[in-house]
Protein backbone atom coordinates (compact mmCIF):
# COMPACT_ATOMS: atom_id res chain seq x y z
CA UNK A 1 84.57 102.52 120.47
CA UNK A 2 85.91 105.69 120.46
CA UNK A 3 88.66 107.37 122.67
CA UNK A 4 87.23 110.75 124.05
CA UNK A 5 91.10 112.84 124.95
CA UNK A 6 94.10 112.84 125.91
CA UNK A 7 95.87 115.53 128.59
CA UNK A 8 98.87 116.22 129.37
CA UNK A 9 100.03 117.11 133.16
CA UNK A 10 103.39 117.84 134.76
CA UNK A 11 104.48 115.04 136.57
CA UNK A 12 104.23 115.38 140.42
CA UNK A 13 105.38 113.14 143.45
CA UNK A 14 103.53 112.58 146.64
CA UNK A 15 99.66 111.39 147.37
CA UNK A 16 96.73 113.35 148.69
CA UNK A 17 96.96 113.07 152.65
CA UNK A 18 94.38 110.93 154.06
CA UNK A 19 91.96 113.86 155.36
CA UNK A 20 92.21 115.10 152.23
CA UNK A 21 91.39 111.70 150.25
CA UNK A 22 88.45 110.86 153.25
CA UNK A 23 86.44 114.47 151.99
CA UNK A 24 87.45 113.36 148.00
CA UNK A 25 85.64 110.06 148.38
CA UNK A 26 82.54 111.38 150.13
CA UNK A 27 82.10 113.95 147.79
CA UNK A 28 83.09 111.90 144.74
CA UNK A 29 80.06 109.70 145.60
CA UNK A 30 77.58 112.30 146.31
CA UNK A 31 78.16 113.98 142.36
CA UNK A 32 78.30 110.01 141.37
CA UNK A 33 74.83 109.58 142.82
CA UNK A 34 72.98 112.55 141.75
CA UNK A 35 74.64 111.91 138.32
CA UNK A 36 73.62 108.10 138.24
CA UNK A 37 69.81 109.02 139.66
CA UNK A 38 69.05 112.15 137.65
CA UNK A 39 70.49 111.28 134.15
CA UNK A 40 71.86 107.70 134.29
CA UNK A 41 74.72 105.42 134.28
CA UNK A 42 75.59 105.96 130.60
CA UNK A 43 75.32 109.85 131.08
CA UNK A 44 77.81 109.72 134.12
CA UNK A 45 80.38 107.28 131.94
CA UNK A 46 79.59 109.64 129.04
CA UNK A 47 80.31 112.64 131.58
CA UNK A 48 83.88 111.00 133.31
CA UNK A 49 85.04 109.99 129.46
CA UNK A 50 84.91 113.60 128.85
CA UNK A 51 88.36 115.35 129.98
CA UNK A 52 87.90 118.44 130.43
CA UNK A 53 84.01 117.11 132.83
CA UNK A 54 87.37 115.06 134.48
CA UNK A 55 89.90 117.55 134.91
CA UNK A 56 87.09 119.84 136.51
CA UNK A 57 85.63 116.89 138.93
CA UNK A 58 89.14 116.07 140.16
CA UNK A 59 89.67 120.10 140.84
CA UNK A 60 86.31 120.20 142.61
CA UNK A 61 87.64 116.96 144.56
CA UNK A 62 89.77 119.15 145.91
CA UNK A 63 93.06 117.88 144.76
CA UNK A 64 95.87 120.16 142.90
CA UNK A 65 94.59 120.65 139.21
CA UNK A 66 97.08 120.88 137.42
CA UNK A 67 99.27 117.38 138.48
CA UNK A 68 99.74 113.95 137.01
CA UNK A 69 97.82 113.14 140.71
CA UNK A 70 94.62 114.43 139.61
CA UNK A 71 93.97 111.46 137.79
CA UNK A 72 95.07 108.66 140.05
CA UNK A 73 93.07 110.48 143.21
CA UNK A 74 90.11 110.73 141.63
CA UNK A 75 90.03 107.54 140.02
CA UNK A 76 91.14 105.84 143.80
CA UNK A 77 88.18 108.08 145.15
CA UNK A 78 85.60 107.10 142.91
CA UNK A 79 86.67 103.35 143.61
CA UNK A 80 86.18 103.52 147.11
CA UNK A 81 82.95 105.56 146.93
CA UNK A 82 81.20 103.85 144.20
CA UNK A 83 79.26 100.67 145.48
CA UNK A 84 78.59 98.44 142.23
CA UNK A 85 75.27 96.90 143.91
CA UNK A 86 73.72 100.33 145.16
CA UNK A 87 75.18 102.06 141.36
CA UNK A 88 74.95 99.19 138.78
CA UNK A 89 78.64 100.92 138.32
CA UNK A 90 82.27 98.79 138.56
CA UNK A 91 85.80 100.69 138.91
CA UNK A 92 88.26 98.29 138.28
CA UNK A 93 92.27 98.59 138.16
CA UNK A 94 94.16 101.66 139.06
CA UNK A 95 97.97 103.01 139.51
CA UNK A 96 101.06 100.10 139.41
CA UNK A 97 100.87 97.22 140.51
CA UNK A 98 96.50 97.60 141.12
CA UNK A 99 95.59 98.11 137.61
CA UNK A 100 97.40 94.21 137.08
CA UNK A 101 93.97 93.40 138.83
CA UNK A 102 91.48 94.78 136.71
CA UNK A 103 90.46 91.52 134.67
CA UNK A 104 90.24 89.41 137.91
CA UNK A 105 88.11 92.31 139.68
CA UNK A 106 86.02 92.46 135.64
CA UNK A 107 85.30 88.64 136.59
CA UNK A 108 84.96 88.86 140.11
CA UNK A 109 81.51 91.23 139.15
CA UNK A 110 79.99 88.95 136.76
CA UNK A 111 77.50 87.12 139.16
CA UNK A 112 76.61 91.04 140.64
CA UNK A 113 75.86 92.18 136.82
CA UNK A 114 74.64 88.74 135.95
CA UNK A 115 76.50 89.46 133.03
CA UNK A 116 77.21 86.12 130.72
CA UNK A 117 80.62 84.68 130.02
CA UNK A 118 80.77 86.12 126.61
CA UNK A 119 79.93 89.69 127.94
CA UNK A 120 82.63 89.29 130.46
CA UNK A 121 85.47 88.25 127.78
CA UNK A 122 84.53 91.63 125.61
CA UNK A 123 84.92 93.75 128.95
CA UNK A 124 88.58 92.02 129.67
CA UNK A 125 89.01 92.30 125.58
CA UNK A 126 88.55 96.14 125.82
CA UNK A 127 90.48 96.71 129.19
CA UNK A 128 93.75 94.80 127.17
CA UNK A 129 92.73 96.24 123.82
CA UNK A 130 92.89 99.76 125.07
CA UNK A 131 96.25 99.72 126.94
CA UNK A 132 97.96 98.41 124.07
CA UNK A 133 96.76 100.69 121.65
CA UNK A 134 97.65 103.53 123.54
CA UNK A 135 100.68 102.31 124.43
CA UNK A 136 102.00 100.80 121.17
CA UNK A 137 99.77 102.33 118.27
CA UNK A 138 100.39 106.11 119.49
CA UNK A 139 104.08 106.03 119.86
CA UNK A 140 104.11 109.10 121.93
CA UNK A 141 107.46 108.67 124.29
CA UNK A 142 105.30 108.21 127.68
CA UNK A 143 104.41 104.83 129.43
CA UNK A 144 101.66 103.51 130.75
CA UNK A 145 101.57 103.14 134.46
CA UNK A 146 97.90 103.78 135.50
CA UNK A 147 94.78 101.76 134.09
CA UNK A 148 91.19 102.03 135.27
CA UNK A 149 88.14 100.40 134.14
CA UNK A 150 84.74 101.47 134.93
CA UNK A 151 81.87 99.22 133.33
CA UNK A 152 78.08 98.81 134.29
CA UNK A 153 75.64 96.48 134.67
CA UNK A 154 74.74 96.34 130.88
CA UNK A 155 78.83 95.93 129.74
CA UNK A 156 79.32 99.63 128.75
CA UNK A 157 82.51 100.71 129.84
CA UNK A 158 84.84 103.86 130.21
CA UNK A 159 88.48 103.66 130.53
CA UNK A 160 91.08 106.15 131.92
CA UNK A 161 94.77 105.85 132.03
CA UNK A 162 97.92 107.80 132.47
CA UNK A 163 101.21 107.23 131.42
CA UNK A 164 104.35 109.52 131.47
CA UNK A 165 107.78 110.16 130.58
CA UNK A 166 110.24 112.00 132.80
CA UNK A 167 108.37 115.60 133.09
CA UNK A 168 104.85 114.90 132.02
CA UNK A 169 101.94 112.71 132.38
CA UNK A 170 99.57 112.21 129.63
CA UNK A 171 96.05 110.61 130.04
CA UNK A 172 93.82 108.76 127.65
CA UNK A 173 90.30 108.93 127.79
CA UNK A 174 87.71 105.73 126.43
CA UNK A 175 84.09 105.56 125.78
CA UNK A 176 82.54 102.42 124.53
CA UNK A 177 79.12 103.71 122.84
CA UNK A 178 80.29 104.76 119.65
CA UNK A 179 82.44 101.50 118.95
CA UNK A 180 84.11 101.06 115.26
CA UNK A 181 87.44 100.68 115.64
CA UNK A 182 90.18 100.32 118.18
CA UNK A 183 92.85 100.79 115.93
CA UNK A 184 92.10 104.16 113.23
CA UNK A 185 90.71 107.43 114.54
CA UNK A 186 89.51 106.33 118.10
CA UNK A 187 89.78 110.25 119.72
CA UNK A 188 86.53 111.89 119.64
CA UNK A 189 88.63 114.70 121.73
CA UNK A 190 92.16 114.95 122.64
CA UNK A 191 94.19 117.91 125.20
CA UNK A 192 97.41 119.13 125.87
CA UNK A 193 99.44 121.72 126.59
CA UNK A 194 102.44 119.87 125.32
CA UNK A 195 102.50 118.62 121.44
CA UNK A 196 105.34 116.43 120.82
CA UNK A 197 107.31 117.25 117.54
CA UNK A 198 107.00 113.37 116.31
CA UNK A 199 104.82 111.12 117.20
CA UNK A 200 104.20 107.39 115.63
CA UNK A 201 100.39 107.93 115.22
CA UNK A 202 99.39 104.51 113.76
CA UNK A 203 95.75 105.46 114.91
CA UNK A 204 95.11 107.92 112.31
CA UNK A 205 93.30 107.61 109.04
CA UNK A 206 96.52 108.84 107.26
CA UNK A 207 97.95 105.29 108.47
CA UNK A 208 95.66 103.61 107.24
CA UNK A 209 97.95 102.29 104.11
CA UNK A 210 100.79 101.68 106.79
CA UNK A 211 98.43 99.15 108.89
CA UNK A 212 97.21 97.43 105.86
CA UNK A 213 100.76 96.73 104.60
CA UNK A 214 102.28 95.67 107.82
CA UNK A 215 99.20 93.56 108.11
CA UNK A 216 100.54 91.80 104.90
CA UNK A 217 104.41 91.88 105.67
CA UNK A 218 103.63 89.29 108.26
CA UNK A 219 101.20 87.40 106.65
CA UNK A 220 103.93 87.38 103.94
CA UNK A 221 106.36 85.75 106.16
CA UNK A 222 108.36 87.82 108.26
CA UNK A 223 112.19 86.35 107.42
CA UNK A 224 111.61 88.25 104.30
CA UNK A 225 112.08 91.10 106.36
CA UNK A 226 114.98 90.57 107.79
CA UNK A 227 117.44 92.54 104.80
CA UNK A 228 115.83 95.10 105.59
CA UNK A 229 116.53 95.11 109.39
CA UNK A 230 119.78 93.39 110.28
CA UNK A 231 122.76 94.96 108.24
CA UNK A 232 124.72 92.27 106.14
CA UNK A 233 128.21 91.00 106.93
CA UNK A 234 130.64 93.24 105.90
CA UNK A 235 132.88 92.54 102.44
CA UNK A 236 136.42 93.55 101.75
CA UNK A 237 135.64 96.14 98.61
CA UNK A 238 137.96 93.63 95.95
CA UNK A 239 134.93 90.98 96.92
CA UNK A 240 132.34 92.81 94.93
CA UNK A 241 132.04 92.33 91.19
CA UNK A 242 131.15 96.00 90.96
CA UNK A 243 131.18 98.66 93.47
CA UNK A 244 127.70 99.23 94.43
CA UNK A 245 126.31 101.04 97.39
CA UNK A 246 125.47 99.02 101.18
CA UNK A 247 122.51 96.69 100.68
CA UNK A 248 121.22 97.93 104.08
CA UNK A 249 119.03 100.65 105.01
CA UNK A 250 119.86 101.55 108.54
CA UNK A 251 115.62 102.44 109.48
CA UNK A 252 116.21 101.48 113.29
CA UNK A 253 118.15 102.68 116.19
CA UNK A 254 118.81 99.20 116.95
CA UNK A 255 118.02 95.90 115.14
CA UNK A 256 115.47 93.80 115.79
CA UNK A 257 116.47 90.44 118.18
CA UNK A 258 115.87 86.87 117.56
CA UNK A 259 113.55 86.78 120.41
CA UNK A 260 111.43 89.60 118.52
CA UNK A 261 111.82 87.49 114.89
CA UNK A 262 110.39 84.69 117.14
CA UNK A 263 106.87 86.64 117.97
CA UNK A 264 107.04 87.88 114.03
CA UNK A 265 106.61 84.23 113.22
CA UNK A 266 104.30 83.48 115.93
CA UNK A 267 102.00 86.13 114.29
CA UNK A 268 102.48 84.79 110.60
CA UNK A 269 101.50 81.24 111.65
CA UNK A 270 98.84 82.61 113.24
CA UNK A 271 97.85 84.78 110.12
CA UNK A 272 95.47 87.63 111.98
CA UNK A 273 92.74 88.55 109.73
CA UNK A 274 93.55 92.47 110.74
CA UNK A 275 95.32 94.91 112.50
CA UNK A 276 93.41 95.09 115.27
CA UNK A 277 94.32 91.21 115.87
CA UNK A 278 97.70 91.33 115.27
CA UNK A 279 98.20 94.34 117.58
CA UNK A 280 96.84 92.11 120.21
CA UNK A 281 99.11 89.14 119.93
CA UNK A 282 101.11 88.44 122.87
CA UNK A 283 104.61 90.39 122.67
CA UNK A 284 103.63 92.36 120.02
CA UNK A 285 105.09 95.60 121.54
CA UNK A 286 105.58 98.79 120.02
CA UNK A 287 109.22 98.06 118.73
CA UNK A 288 107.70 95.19 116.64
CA UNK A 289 105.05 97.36 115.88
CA UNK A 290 107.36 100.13 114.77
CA UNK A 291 109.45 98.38 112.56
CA UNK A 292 106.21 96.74 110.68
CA UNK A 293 105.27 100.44 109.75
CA UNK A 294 109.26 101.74 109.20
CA UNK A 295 109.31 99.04 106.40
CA UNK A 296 105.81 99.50 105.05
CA UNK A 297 107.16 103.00 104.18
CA UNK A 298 110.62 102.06 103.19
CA UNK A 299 109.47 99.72 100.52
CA UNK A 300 106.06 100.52 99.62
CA UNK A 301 105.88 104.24 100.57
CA UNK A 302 103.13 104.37 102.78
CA UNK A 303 103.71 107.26 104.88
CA UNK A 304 102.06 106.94 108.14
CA UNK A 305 101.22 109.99 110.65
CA UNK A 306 104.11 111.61 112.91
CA UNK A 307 102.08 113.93 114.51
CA UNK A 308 101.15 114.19 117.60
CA UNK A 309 97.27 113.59 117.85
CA UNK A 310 96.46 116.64 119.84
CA UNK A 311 93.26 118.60 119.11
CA UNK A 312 92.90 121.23 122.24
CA UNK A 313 95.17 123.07 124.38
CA UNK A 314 94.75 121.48 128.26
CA UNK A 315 93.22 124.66 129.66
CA UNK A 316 89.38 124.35 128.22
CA UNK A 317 90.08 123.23 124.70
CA UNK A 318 92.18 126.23 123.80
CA UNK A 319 90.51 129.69 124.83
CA UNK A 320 93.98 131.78 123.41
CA UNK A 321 92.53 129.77 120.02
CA UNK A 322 95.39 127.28 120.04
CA UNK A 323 95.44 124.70 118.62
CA UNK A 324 91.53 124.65 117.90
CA UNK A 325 89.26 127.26 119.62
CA UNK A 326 87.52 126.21 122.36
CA UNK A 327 83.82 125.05 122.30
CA UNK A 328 82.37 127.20 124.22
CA UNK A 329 78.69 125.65 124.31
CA UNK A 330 79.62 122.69 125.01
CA UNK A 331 82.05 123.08 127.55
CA UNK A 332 79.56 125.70 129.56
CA UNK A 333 77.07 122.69 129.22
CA UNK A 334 79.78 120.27 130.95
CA UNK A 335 80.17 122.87 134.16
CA UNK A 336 76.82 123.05 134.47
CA UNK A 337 75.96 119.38 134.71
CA UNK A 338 78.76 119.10 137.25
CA UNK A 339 77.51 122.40 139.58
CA UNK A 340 74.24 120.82 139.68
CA UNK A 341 75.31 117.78 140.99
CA UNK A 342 77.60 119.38 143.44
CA UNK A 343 74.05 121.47 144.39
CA UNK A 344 71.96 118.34 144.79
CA UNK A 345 74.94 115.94 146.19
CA UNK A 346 73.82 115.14 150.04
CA UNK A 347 76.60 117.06 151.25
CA UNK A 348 77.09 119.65 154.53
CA UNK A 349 76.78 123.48 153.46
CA UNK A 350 80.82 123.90 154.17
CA UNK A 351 81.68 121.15 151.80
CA UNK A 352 78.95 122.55 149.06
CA UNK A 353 80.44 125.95 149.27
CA UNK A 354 84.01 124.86 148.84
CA UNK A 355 83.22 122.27 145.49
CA UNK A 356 81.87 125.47 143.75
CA UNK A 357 84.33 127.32 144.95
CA UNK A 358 86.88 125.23 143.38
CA UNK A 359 85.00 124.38 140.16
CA UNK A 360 84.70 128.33 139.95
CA UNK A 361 87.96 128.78 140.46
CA UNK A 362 88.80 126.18 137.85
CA UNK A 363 86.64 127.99 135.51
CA UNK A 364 88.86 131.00 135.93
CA UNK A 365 92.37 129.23 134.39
């Protein structure tokens, strides 16, 4: 599996007004149907895993571009307009509260898809897997708030979620037909205008050391890691034999709790073959997670990544060069698959002529 971007919005209030949202869904489903019919349901999840394909769908939508709303209006539109029996296409989850539904409606599709209990698991497996990697293997300051799952008929699946902190919203793009890994080097493309100075990337390849040795830290036995989290009681200095220097190494803002040391030895009687598994152990949040890779480099000097995985500047991949140039091929190639859906959508002449309008205004930024 492979995650396809990230891109970073400002962070807007407010929802599309309901006239507004009524012309988003009817459109939404015309491109969805010409895309489905003309080059199939893994080209369209191919095509809305893309997101740059996504940031220019949700302009031609007709929603503001450049918001943290494109993504939770288009993803609300396509749910409402996509019908899984007339498609072979489910969108599950969504913003708050809704995307806590996304296994039950994963389930609720099975007999539809006639897809088999083990199938079924592997969709709910990727829909958890996904969130938590995003949220607690790339340790970027945001949050998650909005999760949605869009699977076919055959269990190939696309996911798209936001999260933000208090000016932006970054979203994470998955595609399920190249799967290796969920836990090193899962971007096939990433965007953003804004590149955070240090980010916990336990994704990358250069972590790969870092994973390996938290991996063993806990099969180890985690109370052997507590010296080098909790600070020891303080001595008077005539109690030491010789003076020596604190035995603790302050490597966290705060200390771990007992309640964390708890899920720590959950995991090691557990023993998880890999990092993937022990990742997705219940309460194995991105503190716990954190401190696993602090010590791996503290005492074995594995250095994982702080940098912000960020490949493309938001507007088209970087056309000022920065901080890769654009592709310019294959970005021309993702317009053009979207205009001609807009030009063979079943759609009024008004509503035709505004879409390219706004894709070719899009174009233009």
């Amino acid at each position: 599996m492979k995650r396809t971007g990230i891109v970073n919005l400002p962070l807007h209030g407010g929802k599309a007004p309901r006239w507004l949202f009524d012309r988003m869904v009817k459109l939404a489903g015309g491109i969805t149907e010409v895309l489905v019919y003309e080059y199939g349901q893994e080209e369209f999840l191919r095509r809305i895993s893309d997101p740059y394909w996504f940031q220019a769908f949700s302009c031609v939508l007709g929603f503001d571009w450049h918001s943290s709303g494109t993504t939770t209006t288009a993803c609300g539109a396509l749910k409402v307009a996509i019908d899984p029996e007339e498609y072979g296409l489910k969108v599950a989850g969504g913003k708050g509260r809704t995307s806590r539904r996304t296994l039950a409606e994963i389930e609720e599709t099975s007999d539809l898809f006639t897809l088999s209990t083990s199938e079924i698991e592997k969709l709910k497996y990727s829909s958890k897997m996904s969130a938590k990697v995003d949220n607690n293997c790339v340790q970027d300051g945001y949050q998650l708030y909005h999760h949605c799952f869009i699977f076919t008929e055959r269990g190939d699946w696309v996911v798209i979620q936001q999260s933000m902190n208090d000016y932006y919203a970054r979203r994470y793009h998955w595609l399920s037909d190249s799967v290796e890994s969920f836990v090193e080097e899962p971007h096939v493309g990433i965007c953003c205008d804004r590149k955070e100075k240090t980010v916990l990337d336990l994704t990358s390849v250069d972590s790969r050391d870092t994973r390996d040795i938290s991996l063993d830290l806990i099969r180890d036995d985690p109370k052997n890691l507590v010296k080098y989290l909790k600070p020891s009681k303080q001595k008077q200095l005539k109690e030491f034999a010789e003076f020596s220097m604190p035995t603790h190494h302050p490597i966290l803002n705060t200390d771990l709790s007992k309640r964390d040391m708890e899920v720590l030895q959950k995991a090691y009687e557990i023993q998880p073959e890999n990092y993937e598994e022990l990742v997705y152990l219940k309460g194995m949040g991105p503190k716990k997670i954190r401190a696993l890779a602090l010590i791996s480099d503290l005492v074995y000097g594995t250095h994982p990544s702080w940098k912000d995985p960020v490949k493309y500047s938001f507007a088209h991949g970087g056309k000022d060069g920065f901080p890769y140039p654009v592709d310019r091929e294959v970005y021309d190639t993702s317009i053009q698959t979207l205009a001609d859906a807009i030009e063979g959508a079943k759609l009024d002449n008004k509503d035709r002529y505004y879409a390219i309008k706004r894709l070719r205004d899009f174009c233009k930024v």
